[in-house]
N, C-alpha and C. Protein backbone atom coordinates (compact mmCIF):
# COMPACT_ATOMS: atom_id res chain seq x y z
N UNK A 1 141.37 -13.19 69.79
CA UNK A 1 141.70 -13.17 68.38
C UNK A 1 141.20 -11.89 67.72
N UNK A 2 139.95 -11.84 67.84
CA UNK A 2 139.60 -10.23 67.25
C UNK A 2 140.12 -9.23 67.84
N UNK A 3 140.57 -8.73 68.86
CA UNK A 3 141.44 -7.46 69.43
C UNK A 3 143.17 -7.72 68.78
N UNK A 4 143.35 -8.98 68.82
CA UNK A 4 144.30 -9.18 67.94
C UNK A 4 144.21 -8.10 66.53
N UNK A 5 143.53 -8.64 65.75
CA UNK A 5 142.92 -8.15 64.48
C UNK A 5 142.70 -7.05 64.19
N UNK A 6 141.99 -6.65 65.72
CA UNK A 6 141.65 -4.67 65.29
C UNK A 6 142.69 -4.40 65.26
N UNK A 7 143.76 -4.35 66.16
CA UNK A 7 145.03 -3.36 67.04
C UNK A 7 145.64 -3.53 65.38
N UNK A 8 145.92 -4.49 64.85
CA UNK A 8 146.82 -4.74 63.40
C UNK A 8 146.06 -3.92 62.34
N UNK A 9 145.16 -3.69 62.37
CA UNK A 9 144.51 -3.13 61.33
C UNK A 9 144.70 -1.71 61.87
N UNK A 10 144.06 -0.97 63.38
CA UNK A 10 144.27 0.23 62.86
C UNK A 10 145.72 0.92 63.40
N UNK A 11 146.57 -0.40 63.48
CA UNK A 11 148.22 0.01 63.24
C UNK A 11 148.46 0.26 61.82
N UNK A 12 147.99 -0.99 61.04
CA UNK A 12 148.18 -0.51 59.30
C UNK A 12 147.80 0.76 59.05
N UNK A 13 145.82 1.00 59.49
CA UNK A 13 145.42 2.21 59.02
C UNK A 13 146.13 3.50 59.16
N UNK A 14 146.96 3.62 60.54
CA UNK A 14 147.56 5.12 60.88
C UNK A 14 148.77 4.90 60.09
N UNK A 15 149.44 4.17 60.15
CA UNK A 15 150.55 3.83 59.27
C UNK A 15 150.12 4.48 57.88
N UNK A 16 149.57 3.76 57.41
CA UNK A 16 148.86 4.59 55.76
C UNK A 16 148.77 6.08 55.89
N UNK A 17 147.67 6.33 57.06
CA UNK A 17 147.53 7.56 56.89
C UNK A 17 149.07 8.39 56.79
N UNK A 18 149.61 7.84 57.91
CA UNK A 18 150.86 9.01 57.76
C UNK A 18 151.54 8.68 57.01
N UNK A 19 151.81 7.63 56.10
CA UNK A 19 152.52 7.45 54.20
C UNK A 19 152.25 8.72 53.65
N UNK A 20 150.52 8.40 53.48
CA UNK A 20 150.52 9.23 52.55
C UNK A 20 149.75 10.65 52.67
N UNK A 21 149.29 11.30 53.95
CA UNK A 21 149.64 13.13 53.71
C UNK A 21 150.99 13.22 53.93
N UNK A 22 151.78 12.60 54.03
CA UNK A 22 153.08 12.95 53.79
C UNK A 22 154.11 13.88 56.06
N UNK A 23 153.12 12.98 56.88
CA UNK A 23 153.09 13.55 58.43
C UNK A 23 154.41 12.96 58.77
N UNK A 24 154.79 14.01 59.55
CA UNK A 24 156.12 13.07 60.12
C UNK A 24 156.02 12.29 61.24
N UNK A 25 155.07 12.72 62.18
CA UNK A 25 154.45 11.52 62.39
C UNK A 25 153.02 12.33 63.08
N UNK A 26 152.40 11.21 63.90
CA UNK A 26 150.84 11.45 64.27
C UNK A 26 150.95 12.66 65.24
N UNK A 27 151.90 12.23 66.62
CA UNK A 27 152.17 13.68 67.55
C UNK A 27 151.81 15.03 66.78
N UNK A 28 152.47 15.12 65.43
CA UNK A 28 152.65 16.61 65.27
C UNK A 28 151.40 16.97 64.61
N UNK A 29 150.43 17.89 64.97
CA UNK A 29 148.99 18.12 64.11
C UNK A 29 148.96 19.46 64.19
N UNK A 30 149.11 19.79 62.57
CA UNK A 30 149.15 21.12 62.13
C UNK A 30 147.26 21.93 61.90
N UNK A 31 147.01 22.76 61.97
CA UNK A 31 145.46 23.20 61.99
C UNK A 31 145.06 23.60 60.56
N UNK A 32 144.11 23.44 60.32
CA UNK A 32 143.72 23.62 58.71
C UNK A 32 143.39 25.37 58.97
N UNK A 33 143.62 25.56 57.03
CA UNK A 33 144.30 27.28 57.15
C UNK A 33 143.21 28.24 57.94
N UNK A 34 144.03 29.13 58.21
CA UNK A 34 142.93 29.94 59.31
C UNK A 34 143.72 31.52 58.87
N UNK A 35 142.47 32.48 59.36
CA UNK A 35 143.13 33.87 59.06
C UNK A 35 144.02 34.41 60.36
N UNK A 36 145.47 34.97 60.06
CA UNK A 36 146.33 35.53 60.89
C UNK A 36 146.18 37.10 59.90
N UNK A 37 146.13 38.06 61.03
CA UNK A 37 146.59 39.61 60.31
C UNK A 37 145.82 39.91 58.77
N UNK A 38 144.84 39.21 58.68
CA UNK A 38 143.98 39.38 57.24
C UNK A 38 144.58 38.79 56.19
N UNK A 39 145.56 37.53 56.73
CA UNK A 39 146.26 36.55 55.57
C UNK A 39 145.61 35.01 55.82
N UNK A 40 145.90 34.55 55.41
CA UNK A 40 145.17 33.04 55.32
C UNK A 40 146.70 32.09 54.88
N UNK A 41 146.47 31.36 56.68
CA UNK A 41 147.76 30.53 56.98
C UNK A 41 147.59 28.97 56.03
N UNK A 42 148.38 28.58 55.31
CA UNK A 42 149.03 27.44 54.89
C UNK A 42 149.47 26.71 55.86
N UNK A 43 149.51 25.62 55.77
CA UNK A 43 150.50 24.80 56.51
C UNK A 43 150.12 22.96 55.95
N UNK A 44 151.12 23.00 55.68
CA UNK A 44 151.47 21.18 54.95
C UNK A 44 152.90 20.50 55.58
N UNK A 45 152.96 19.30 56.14
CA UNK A 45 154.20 18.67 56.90
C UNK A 45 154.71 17.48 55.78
N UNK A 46 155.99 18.24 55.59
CA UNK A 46 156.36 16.54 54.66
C UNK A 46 158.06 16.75 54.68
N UNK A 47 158.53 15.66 54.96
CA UNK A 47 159.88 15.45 54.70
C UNK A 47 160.58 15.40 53.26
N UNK A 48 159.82 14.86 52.48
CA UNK A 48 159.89 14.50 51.37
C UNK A 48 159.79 15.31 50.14
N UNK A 49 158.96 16.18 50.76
CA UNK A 49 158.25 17.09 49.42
C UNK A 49 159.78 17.92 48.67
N UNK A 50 160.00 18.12 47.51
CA UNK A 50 160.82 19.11 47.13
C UNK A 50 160.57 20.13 47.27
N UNK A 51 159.26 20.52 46.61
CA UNK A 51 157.98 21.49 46.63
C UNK A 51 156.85 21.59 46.71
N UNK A 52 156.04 22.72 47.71
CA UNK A 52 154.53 22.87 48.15
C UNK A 52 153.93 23.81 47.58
N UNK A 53 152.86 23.50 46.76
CA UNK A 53 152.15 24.60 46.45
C UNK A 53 150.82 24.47 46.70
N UNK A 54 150.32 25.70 47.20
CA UNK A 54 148.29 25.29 47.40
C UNK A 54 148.21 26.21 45.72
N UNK A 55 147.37 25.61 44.86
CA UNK A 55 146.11 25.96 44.03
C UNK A 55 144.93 26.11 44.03
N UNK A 56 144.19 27.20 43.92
CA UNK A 56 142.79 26.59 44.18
C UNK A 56 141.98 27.81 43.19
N UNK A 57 140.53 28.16 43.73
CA UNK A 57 139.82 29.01 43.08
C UNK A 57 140.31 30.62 43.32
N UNK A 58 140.88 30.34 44.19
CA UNK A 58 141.20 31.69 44.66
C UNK A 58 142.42 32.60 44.14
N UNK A 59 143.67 31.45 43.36
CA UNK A 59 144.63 32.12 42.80
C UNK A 59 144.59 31.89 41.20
N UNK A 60 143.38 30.78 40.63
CA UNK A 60 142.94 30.64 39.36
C UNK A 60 143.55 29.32 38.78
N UNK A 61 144.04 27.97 40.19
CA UNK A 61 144.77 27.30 40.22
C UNK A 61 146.07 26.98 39.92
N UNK A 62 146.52 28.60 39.48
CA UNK A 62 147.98 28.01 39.47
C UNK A 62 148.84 27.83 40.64
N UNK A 63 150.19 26.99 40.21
CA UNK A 63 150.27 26.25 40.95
C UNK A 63 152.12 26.46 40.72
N UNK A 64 152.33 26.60 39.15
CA UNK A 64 154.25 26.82 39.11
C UNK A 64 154.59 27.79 39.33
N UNK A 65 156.41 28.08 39.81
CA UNK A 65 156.82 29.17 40.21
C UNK A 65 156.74 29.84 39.23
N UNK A 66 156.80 29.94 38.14
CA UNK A 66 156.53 30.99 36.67
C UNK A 66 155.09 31.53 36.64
N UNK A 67 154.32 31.19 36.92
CA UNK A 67 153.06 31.64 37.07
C UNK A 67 152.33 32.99 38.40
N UNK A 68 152.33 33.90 37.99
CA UNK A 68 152.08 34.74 38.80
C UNK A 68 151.40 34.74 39.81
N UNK A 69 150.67 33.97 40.46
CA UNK A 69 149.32 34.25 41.41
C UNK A 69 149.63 32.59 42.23
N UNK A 70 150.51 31.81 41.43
CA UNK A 70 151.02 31.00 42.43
C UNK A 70 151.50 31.02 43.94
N UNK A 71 150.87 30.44 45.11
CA UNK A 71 151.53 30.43 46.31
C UNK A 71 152.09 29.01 46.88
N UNK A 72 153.27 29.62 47.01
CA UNK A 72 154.73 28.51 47.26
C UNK A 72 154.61 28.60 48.60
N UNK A 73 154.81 27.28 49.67
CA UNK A 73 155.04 27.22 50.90
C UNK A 73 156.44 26.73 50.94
N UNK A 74 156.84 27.21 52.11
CA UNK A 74 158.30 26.95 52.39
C UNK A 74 158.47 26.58 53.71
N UNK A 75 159.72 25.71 54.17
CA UNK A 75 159.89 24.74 54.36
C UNK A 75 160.62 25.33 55.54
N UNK A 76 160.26 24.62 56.85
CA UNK A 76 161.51 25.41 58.03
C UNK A 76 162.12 23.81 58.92
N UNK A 77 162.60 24.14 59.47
CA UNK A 77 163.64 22.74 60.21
C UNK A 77 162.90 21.78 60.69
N UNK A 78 161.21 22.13 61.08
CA UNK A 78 160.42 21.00 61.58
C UNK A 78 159.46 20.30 60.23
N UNK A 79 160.23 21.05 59.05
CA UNK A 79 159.75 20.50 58.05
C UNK A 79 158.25 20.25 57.53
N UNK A 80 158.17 21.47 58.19
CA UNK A 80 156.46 22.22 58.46
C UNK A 80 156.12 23.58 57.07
N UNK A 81 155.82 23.04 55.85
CA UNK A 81 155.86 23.89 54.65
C UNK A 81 154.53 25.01 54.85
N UNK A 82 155.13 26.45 55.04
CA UNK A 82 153.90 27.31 55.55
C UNK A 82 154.14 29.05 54.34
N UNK A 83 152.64 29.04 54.11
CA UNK A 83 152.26 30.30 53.16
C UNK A 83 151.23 31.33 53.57
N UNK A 84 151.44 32.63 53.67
CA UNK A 84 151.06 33.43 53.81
C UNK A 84 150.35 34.06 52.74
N UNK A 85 148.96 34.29 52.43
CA UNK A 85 148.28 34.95 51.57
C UNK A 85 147.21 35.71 51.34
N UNK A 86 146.87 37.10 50.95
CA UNK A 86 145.81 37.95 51.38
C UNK A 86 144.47 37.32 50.00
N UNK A 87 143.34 36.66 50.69
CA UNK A 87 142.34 35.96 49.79
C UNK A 87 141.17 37.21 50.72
N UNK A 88 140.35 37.21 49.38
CA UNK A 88 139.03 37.63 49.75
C UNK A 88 138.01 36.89 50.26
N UNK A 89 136.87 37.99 51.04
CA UNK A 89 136.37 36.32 51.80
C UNK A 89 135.40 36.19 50.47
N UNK A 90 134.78 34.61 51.17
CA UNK A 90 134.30 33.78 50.07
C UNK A 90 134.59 32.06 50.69
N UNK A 91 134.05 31.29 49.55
CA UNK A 91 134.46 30.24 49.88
C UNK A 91 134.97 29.66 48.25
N UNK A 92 136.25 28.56 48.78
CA UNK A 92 136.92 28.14 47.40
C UNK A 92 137.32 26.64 47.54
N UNK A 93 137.08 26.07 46.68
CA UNK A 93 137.94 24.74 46.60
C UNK A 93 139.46 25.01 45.95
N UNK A 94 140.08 24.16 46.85
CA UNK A 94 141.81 23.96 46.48
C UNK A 94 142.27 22.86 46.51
N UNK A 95 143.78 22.70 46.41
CA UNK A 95 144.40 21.44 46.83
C UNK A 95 145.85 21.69 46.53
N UNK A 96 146.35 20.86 47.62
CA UNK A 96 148.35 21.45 47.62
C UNK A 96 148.49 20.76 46.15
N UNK A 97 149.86 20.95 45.55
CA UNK A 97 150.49 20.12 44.46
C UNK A 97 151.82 19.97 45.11
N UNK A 98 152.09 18.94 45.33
CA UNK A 98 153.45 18.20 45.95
C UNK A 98 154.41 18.20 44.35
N UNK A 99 155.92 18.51 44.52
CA UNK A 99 156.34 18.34 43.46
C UNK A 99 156.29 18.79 41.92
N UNK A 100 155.08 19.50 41.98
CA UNK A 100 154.91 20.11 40.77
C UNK A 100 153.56 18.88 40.04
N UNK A 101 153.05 17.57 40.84
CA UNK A 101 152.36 17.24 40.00
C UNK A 101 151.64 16.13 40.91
N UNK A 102 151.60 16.10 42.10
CA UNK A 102 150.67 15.03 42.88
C UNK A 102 149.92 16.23 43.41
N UNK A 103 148.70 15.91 43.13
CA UNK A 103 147.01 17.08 43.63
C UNK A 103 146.73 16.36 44.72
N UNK A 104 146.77 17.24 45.84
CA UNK A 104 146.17 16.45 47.31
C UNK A 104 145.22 16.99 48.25
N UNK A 105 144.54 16.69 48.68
CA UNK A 105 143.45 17.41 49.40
C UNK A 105 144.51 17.91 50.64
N UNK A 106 143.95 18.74 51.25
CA UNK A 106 144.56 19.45 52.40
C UNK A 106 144.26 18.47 53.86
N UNK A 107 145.53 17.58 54.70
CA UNK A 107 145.14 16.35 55.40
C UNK A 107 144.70 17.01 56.62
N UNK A 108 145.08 18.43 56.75
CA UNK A 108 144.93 19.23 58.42
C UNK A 108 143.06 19.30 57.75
N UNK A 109 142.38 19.45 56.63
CA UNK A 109 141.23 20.02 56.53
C UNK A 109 140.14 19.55 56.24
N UNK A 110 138.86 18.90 57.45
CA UNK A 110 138.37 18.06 57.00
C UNK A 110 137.05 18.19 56.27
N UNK A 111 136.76 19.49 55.64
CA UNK A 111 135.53 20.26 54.88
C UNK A 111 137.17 20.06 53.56
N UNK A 112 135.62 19.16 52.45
CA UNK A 112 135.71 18.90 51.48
C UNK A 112 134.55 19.41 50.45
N UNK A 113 134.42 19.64 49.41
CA UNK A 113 133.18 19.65 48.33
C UNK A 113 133.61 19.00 46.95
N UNK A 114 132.81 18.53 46.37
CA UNK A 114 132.33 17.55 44.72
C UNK A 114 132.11 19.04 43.74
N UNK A 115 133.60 19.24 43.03
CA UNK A 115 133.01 20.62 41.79
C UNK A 115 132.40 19.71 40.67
N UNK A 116 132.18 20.38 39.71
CA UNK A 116 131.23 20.06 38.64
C UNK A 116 131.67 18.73 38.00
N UNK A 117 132.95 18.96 38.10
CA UNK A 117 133.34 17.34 36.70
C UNK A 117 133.55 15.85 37.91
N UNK A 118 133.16 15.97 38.97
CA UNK A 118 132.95 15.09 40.00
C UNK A 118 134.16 14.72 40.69
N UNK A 119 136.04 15.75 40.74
CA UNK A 119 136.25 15.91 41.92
C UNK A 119 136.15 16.54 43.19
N UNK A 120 136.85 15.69 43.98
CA UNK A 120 137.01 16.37 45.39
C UNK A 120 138.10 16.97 45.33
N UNK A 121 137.87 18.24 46.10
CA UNK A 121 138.80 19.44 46.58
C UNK A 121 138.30 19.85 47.99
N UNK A 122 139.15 20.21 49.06
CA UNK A 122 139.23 20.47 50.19
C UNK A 122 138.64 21.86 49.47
N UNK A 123 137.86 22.37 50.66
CA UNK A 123 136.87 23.67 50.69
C UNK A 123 137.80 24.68 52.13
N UNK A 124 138.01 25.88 51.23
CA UNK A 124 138.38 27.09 52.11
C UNK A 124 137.36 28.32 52.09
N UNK A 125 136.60 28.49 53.37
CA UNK A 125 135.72 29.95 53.61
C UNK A 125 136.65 30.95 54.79
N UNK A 126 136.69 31.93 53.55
CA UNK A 126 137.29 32.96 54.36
C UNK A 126 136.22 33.85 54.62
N UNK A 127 136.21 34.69 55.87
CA UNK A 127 135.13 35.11 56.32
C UNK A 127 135.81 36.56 56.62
């Protein structure tokens, strides 16, 4: 009865998980951002998304295409949304905006930090 119980539960749990970072499924695991060529790789997986944007300390959080310092990820056939961007090193809290208005921690990234008004934001150190 209890192996019953686990297997259902952490069928629900992965299930959830991949609802909601938005994974197409578990197989595919994208790496949290890393430096290529002195740019700092993006990468977010969603079928769904219209639009990806990371915000964080580093572009002054913006986040819309009207806004200058915004970085837009874009979208290729494996539906793998990826951005290229030259950041100074340092370390910054961010978070994608799905759509123009759901704030999400980064699901490839598992260094998080608590800023001042007591959210969480996924933490990026560029080195």
């Amino acid at each position: 009865m209890n192996k019953i119980f686990l297997t259902l539960l952490l069928t629900s749990h992965f299930s959830l998980l991949a609802f909601f970072t938005g994974c197409v499924s578990l197989h595919e695991r994208i790496p949290q951002p890393y430096t290529e060529n002195e740019l700092v790789v993006f990468q977010y997986i969603s079928s769904s998304a219209r639009n990806v944007s990371v915000a964080g300390e580093f572009n002054g959080w913006e986040y819309k295409s009207d806004q200058p310092r915004a970085i837009r990820l874009e979208k290729n056939e494996k539906e793998i949304w990826t951005a290229k961007s030259k950041i100074e090193p340092g370390r910054y809290q961010y978070k994608y905006v799905i759509d123009y208005q759901s704030w999400i921690l980064d699901p490839a990234n598992p260094y998080t930090i608590e800023d001042s008004a007591g959210n969480i934001n996924s933490l990026l150190i560029v080195k």
